[in-house]
ModelCIF file with pLDDT and N, C-alpha, C, O atoms, coordinates in Angstrom:
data_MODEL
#
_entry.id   MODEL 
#
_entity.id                         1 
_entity.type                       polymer 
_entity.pdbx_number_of_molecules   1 
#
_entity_poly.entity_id                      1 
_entity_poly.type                           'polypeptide(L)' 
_entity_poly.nstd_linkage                   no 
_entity_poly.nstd_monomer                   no 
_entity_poly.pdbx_seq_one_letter_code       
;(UNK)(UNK)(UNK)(UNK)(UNK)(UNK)(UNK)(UNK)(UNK)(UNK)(UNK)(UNK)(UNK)(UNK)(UNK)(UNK)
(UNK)(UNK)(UNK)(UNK)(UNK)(UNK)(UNK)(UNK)(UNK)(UNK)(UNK)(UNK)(UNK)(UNK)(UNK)(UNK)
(UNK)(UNK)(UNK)(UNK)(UNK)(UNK)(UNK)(UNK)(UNK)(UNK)(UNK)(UNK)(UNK)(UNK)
;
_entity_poly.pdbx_seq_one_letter_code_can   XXXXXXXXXXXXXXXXXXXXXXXXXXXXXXXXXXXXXXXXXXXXXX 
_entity_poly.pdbx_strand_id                 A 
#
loop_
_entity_poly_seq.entity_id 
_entity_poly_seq.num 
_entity_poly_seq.mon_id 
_entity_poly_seq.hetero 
1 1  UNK n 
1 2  UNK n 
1 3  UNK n 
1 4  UNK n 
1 5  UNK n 
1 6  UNK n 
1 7  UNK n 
1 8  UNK n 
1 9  UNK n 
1 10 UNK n 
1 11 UNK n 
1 12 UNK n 
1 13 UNK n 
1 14 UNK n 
1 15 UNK n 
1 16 UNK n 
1 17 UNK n 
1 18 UNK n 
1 19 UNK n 
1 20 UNK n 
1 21 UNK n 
1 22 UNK n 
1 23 UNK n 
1 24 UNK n 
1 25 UNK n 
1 26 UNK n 
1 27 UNK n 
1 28 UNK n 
1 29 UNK n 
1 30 UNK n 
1 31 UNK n 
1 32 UNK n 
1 33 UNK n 
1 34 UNK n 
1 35 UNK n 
1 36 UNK n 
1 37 UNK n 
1 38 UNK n 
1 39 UNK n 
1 40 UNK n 
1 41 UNK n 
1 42 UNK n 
1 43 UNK n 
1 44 UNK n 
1 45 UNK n 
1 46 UNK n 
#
_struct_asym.id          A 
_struct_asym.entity_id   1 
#
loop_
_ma_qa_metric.id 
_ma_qa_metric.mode 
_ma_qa_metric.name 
_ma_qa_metric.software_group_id 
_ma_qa_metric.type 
1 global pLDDT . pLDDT 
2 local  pLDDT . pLDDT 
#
_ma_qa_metric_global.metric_id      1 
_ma_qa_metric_global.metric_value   95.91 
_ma_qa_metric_global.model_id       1 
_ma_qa_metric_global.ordinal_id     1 
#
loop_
_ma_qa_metric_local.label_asym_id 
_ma_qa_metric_local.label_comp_id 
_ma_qa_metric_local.label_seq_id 
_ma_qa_metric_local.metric_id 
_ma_qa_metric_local.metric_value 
_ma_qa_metric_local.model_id 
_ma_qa_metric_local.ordinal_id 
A UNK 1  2 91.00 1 1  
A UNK 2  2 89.00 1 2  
A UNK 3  2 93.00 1 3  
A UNK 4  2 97.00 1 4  
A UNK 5  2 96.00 1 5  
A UNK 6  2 96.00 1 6  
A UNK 7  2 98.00 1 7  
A UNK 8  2 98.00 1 8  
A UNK 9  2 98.00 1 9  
A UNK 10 2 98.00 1 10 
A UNK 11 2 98.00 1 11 
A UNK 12 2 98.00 1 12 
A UNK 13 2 98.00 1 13 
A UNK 14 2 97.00 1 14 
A UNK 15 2 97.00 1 15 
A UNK 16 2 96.00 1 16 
A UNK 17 2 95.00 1 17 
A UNK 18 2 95.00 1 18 
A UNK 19 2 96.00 1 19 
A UNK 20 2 96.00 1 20 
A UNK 21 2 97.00 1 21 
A UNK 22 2 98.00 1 22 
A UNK 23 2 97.00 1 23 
A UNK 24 2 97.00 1 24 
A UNK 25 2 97.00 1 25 
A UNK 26 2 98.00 1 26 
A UNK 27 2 97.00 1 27 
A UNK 28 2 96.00 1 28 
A UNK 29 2 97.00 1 29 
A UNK 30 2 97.00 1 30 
A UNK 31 2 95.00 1 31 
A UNK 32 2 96.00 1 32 
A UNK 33 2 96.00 1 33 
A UNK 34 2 96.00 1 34 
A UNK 35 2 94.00 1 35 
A UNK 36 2 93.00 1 36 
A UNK 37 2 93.00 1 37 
A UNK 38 2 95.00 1 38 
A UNK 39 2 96.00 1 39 
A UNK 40 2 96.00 1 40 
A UNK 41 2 97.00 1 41 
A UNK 42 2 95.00 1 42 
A UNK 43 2 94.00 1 43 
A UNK 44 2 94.00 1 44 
A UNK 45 2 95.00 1 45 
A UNK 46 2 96.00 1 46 
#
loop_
_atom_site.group_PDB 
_atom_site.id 
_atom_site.type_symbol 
_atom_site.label_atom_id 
_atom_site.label_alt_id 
_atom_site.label_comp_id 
_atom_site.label_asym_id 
_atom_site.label_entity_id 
_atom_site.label_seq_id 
_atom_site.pdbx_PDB_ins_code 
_atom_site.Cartn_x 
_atom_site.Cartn_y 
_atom_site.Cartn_z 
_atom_site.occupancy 
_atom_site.B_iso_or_equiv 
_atom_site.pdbx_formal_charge 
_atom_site.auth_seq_id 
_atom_site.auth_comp_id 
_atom_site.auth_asym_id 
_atom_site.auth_atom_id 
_atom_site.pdbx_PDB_model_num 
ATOM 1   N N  . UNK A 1 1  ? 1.495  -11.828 -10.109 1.00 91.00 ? 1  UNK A N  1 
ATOM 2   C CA . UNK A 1 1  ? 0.348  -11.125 -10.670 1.00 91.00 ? 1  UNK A CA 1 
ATOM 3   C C  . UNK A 1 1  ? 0.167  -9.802  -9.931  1.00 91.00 ? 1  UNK A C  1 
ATOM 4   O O  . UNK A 1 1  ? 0.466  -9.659  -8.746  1.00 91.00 ? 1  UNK A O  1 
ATOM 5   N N  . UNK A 1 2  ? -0.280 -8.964  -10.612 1.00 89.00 ? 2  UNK A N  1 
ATOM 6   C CA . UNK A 1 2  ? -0.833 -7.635  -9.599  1.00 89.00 ? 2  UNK A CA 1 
ATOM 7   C C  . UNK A 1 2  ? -1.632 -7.918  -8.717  1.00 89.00 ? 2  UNK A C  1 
ATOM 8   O O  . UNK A 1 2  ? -1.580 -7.158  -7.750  1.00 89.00 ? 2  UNK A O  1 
ATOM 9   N N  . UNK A 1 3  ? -2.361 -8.721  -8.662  1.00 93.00 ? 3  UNK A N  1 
ATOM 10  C CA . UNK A 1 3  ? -3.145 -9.392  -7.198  1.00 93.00 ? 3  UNK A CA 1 
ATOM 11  C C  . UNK A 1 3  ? -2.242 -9.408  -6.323  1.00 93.00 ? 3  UNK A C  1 
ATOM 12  O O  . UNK A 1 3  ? -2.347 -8.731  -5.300  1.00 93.00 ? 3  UNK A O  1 
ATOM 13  N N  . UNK A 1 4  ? -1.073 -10.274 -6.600  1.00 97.00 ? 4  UNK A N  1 
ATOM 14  C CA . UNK A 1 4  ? -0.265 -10.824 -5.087  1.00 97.00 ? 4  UNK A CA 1 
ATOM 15  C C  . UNK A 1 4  ? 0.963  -9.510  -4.967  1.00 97.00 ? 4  UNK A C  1 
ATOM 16  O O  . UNK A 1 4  ? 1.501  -9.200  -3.904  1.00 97.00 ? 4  UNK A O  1 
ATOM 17  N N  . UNK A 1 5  ? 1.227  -8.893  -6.217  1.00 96.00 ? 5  UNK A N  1 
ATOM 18  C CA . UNK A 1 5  ? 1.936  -7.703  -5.467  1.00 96.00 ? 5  UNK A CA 1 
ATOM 19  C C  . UNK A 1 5  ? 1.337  -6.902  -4.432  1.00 96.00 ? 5  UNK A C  1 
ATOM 20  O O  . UNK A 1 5  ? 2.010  -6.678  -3.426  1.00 96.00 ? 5  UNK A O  1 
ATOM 21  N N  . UNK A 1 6  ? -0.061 -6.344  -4.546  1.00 96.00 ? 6  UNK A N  1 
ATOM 22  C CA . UNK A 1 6  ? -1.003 -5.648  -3.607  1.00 96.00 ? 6  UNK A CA 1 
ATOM 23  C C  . UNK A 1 6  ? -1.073 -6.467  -2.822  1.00 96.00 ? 6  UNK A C  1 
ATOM 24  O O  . UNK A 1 6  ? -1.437 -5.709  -1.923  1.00 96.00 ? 6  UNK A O  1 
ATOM 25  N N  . UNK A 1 7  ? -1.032 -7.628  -2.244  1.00 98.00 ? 7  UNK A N  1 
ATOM 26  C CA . UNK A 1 7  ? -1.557 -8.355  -1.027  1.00 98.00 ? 7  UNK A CA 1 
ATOM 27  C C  . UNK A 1 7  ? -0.065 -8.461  -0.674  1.00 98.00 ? 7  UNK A C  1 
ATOM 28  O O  . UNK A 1 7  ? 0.504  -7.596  -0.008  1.00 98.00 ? 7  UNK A O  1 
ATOM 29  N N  . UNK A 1 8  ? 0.512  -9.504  -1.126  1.00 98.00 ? 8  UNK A N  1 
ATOM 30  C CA . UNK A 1 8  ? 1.784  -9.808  -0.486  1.00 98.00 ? 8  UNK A CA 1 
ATOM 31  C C  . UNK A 1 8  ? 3.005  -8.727  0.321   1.00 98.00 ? 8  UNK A C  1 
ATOM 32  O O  . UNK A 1 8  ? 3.545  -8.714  1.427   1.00 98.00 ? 8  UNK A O  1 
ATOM 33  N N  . UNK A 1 9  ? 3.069  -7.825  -1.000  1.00 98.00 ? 9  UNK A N  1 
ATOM 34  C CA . UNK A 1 9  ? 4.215  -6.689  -0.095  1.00 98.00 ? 9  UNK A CA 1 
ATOM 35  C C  . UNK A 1 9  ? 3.283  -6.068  1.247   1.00 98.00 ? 9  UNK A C  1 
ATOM 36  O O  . UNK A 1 9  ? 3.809  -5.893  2.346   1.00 98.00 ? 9  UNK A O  1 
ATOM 37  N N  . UNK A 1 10 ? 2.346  -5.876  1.073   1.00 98.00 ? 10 UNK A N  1 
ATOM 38  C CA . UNK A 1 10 ? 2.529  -5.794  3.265   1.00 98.00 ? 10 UNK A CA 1 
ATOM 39  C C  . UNK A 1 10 ? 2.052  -6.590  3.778   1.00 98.00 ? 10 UNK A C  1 
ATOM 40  O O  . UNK A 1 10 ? 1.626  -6.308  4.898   1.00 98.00 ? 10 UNK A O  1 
ATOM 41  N N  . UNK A 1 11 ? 1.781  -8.499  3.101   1.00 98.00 ? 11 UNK A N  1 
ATOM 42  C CA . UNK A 1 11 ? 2.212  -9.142  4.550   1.00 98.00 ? 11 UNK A CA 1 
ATOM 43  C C  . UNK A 1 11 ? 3.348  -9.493  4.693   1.00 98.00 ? 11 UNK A C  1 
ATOM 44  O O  . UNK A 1 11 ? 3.655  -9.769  5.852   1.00 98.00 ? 11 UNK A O  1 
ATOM 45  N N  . UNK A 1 12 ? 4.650  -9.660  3.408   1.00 98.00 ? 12 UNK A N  1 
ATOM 46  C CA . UNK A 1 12 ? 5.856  -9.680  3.875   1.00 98.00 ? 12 UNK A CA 1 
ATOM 47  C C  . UNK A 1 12 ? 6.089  -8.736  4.797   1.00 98.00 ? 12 UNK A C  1 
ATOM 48  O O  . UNK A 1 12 ? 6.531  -9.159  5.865   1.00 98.00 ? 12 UNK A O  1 
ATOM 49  N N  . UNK A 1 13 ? 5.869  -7.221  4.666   1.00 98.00 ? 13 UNK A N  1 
ATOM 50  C CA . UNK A 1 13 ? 6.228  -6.246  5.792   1.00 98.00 ? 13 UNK A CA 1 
ATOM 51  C C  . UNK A 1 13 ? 5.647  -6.191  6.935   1.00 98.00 ? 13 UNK A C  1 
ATOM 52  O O  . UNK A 1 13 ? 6.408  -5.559  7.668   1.00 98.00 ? 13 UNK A O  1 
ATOM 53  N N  . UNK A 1 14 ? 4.844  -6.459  7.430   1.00 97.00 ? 14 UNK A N  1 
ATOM 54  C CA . UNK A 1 14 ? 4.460  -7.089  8.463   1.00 97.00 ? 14 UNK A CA 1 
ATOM 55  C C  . UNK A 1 14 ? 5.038  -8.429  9.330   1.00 97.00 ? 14 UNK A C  1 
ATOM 56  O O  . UNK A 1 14 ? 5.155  -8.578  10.546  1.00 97.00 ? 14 UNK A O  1 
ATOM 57  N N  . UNK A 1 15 ? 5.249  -9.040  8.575   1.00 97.00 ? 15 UNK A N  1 
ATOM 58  C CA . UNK A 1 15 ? 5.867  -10.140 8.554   1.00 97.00 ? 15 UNK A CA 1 
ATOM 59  C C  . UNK A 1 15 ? 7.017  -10.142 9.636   1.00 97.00 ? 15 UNK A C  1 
ATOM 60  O O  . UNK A 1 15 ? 7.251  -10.549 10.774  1.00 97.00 ? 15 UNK A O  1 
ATOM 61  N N  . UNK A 1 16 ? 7.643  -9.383  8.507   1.00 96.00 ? 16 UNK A N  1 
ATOM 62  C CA . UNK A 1 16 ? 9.354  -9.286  9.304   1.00 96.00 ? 16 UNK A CA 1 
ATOM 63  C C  . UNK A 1 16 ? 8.888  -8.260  10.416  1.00 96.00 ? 16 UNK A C  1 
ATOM 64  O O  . UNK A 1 16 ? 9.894  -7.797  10.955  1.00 96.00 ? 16 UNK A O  1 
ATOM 65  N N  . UNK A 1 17 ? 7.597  -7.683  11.012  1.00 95.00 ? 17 UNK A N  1 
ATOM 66  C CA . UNK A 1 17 ? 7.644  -6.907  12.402  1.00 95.00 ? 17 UNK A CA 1 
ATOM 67  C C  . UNK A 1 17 ? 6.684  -8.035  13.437  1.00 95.00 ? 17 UNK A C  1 
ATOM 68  O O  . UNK A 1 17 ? 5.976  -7.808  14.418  1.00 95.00 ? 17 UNK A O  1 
ATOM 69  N N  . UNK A 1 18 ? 7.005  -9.232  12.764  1.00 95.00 ? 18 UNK A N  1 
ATOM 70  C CA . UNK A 1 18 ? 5.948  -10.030 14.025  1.00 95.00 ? 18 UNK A CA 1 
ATOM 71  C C  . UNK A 1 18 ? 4.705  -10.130 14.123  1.00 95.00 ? 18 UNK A C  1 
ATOM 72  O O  . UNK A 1 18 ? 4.076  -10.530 15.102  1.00 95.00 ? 18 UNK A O  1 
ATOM 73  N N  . UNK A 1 19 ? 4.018  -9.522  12.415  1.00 96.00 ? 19 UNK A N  1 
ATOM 74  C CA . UNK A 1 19 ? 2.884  -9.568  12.751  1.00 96.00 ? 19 UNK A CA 1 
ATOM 75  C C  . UNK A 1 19 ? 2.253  -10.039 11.622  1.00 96.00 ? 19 UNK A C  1 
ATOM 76  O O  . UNK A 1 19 ? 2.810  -9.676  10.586  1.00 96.00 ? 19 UNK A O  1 
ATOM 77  N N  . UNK A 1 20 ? 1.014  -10.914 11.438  1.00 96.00 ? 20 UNK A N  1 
ATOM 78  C CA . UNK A 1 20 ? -0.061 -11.333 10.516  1.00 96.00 ? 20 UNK A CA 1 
ATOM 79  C C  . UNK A 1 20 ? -1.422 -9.919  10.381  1.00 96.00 ? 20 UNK A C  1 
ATOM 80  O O  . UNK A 1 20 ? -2.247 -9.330  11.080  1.00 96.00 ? 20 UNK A O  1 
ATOM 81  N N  . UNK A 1 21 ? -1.008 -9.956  9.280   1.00 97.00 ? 21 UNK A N  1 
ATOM 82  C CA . UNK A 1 21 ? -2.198 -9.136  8.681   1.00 97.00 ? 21 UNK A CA 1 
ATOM 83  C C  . UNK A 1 21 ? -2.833 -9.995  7.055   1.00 97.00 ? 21 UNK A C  1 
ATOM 84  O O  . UNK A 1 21 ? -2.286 -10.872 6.386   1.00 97.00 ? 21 UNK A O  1 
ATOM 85  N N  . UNK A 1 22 ? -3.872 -9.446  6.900   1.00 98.00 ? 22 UNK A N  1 
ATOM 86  C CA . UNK A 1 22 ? -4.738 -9.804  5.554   1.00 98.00 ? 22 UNK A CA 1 
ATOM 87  C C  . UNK A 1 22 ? -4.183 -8.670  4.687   1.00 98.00 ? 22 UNK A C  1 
ATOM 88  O O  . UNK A 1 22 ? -4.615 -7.518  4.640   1.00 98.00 ? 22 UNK A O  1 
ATOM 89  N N  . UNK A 1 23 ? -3.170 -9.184  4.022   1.00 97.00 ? 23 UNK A N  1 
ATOM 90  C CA . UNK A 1 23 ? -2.969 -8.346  2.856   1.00 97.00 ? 23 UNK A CA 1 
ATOM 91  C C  . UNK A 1 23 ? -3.972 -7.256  2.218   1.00 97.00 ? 23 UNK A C  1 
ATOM 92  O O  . UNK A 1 23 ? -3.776 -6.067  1.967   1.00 97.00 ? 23 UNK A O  1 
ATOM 93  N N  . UNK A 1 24 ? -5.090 -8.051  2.043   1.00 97.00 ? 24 UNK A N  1 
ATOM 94  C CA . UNK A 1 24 ? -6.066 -7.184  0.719   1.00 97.00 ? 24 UNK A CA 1 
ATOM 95  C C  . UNK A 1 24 ? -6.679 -5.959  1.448   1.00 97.00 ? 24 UNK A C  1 
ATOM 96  O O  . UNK A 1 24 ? -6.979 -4.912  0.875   1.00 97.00 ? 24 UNK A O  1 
ATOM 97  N N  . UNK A 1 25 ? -6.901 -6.305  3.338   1.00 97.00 ? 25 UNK A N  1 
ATOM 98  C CA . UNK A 1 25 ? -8.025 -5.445  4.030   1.00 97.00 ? 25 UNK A CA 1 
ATOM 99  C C  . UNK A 1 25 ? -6.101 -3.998  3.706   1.00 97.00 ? 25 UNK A C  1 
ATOM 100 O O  . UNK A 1 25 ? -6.111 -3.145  2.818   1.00 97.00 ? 25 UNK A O  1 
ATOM 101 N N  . UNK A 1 26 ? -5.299 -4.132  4.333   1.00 98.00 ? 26 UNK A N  1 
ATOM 102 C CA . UNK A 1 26 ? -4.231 -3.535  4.650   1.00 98.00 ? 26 UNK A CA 1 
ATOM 103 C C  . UNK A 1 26 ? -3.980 -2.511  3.162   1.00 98.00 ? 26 UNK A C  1 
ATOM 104 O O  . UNK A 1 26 ? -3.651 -1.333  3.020   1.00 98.00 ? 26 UNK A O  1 
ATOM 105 N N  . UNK A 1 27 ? -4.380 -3.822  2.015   1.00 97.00 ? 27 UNK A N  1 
ATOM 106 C CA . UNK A 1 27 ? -4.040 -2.657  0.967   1.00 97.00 ? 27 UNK A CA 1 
ATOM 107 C C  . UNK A 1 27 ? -4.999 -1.828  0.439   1.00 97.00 ? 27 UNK A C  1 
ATOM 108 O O  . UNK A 1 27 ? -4.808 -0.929  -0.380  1.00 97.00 ? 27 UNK A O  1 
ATOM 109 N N  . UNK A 1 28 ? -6.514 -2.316  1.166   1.00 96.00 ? 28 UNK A N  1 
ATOM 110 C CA . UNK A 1 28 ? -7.507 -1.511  0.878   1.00 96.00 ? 28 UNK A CA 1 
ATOM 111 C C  . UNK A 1 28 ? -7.389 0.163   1.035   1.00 96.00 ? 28 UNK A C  1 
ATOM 112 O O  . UNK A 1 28 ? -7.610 1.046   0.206   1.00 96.00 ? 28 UNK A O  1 
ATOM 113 N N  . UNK A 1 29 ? -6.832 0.254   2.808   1.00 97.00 ? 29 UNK A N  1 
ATOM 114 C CA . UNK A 1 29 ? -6.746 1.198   3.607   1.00 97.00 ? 29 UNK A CA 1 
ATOM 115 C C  . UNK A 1 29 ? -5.102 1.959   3.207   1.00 97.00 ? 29 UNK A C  1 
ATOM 116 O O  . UNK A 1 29 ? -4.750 3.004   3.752   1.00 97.00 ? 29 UNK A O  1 
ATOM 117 N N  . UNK A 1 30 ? -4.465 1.420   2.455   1.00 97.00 ? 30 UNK A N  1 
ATOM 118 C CA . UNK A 1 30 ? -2.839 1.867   2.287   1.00 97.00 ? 30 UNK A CA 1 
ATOM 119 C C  . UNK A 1 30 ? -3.361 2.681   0.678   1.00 97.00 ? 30 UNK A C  1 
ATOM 120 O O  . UNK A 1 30 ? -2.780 3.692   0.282   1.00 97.00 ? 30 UNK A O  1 
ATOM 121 N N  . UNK A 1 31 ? -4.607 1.993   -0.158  1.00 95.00 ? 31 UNK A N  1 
ATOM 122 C CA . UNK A 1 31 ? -4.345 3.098   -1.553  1.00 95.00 ? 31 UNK A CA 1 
ATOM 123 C C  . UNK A 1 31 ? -5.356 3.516   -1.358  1.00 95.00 ? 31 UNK A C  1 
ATOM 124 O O  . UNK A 1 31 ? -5.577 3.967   -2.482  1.00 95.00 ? 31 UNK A O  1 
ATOM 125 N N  . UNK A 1 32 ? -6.312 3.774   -0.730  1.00 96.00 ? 32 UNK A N  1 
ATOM 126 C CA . UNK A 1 32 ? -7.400 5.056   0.126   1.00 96.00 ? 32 UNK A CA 1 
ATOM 127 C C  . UNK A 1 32 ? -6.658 5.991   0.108   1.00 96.00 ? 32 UNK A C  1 
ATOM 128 O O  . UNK A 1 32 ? -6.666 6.961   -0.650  1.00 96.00 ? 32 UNK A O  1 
ATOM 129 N N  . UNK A 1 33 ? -5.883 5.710   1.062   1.00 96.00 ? 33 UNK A N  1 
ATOM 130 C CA . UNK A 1 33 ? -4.734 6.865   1.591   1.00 96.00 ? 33 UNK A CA 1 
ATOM 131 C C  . UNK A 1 33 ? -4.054 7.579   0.427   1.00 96.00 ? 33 UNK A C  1 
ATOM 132 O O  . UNK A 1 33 ? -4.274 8.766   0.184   1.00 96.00 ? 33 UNK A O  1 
ATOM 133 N N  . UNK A 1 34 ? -3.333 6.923   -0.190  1.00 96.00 ? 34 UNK A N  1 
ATOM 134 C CA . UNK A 1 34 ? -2.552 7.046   -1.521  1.00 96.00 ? 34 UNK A CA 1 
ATOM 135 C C  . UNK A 1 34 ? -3.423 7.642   -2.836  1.00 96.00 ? 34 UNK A C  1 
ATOM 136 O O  . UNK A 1 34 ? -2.896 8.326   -3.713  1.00 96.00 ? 34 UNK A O  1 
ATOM 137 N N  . UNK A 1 35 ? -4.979 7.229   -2.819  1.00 94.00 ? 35 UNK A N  1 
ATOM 138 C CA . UNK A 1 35 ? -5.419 8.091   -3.341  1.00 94.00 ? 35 UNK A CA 1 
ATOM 139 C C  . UNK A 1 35 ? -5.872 9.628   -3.175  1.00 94.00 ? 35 UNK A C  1 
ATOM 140 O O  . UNK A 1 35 ? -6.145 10.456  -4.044  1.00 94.00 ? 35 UNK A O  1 
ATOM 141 N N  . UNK A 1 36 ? -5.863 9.744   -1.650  1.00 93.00 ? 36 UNK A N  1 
ATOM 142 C CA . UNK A 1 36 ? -6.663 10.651  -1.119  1.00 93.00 ? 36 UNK A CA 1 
ATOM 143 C C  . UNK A 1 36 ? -5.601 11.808  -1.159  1.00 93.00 ? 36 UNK A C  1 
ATOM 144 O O  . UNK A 1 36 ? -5.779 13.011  -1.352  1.00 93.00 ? 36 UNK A O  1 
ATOM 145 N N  . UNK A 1 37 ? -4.360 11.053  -0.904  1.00 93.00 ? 37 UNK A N  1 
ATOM 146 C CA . UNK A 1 37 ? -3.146 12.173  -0.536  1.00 93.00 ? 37 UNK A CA 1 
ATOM 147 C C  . UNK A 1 37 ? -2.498 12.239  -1.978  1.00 93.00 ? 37 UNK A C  1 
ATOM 148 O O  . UNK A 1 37 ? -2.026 13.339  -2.263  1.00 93.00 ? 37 UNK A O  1 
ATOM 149 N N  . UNK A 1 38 ? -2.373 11.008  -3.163  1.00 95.00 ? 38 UNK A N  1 
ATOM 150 C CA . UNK A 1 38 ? -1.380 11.037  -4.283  1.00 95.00 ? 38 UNK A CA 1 
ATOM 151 C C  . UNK A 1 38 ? -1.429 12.151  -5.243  1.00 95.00 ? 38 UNK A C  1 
ATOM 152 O O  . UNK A 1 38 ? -0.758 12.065  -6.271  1.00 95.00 ? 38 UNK A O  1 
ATOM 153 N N  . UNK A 1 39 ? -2.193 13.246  -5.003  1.00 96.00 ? 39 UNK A N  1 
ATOM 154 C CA . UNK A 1 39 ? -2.073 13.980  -6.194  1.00 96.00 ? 39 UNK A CA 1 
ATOM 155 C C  . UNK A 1 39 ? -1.158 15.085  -6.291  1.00 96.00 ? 39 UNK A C  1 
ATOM 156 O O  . UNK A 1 39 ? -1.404 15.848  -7.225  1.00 96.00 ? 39 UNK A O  1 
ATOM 157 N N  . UNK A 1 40 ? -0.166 15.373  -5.571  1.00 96.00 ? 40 UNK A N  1 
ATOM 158 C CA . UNK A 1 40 ? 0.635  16.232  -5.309  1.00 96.00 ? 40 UNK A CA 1 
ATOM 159 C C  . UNK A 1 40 ? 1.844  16.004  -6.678  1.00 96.00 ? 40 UNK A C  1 
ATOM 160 O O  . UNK A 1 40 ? 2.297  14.948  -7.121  1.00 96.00 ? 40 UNK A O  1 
ATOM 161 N N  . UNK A 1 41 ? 2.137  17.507  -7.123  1.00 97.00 ? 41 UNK A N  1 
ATOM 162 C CA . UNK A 1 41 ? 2.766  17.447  -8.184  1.00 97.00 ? 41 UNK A CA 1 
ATOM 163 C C  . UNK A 1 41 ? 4.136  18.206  -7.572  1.00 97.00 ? 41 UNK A C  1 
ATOM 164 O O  . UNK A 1 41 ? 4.269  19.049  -6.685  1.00 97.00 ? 41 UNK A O  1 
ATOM 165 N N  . UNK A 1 42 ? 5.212  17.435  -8.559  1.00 95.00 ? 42 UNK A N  1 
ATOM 166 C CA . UNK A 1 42 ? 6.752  18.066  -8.278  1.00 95.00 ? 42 UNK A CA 1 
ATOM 167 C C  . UNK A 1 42 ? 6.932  19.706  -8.397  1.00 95.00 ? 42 UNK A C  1 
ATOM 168 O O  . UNK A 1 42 ? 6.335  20.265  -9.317  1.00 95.00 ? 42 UNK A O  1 
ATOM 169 N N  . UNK A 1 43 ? 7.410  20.170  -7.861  1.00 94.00 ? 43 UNK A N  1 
ATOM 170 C CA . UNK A 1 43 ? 7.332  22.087  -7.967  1.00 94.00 ? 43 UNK A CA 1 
ATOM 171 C C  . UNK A 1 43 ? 7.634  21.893  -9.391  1.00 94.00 ? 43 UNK A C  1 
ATOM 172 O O  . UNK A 1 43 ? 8.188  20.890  -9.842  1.00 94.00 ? 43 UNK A O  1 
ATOM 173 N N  . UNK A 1 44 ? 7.181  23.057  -10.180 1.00 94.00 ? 44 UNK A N  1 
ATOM 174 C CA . UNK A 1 44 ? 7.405  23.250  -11.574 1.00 94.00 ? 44 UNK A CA 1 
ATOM 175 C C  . UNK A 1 44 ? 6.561  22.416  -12.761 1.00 94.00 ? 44 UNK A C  1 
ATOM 176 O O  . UNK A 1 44 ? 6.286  22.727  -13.920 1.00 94.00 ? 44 UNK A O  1 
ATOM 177 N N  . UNK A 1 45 ? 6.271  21.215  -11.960 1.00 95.00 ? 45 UNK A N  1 
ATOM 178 C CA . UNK A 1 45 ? 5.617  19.829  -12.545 1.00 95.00 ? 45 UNK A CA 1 
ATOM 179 C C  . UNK A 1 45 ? 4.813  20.834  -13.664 1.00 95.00 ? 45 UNK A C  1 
ATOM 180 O O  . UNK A 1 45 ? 5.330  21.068  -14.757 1.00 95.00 ? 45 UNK A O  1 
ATOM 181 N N  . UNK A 1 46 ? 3.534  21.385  -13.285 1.00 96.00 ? 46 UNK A N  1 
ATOM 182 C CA . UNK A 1 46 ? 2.166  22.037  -13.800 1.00 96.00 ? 46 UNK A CA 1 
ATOM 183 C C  . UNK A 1 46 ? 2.849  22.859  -14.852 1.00 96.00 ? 46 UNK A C  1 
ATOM 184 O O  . UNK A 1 46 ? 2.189  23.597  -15.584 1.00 96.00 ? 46 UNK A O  1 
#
């Protein structure tokens, strides 16, 4: 489901570095970011 894609892919990635995290808090703060920074268009894009 799109639920467990957003949660799961970074606690698998975490995962494999040794560490437990809460998926949902991690993806809260990962598409903040992604929103804050995603609007950048390819040269020529516009």
């Amino acid at each position: 489901t799109k639920d467990q894609v957003l949660t799961e892919r970074h606690e698998m990635f975490f995962r494999e570095l040794g560490e437990t995290v809460d998926g949902s808090v991690v993806d809260d703060m990962y598409r903040t970011q992604i929103a804050e920074h995603g609007h950048r268009l390819f040269e020529g894009a516009l």
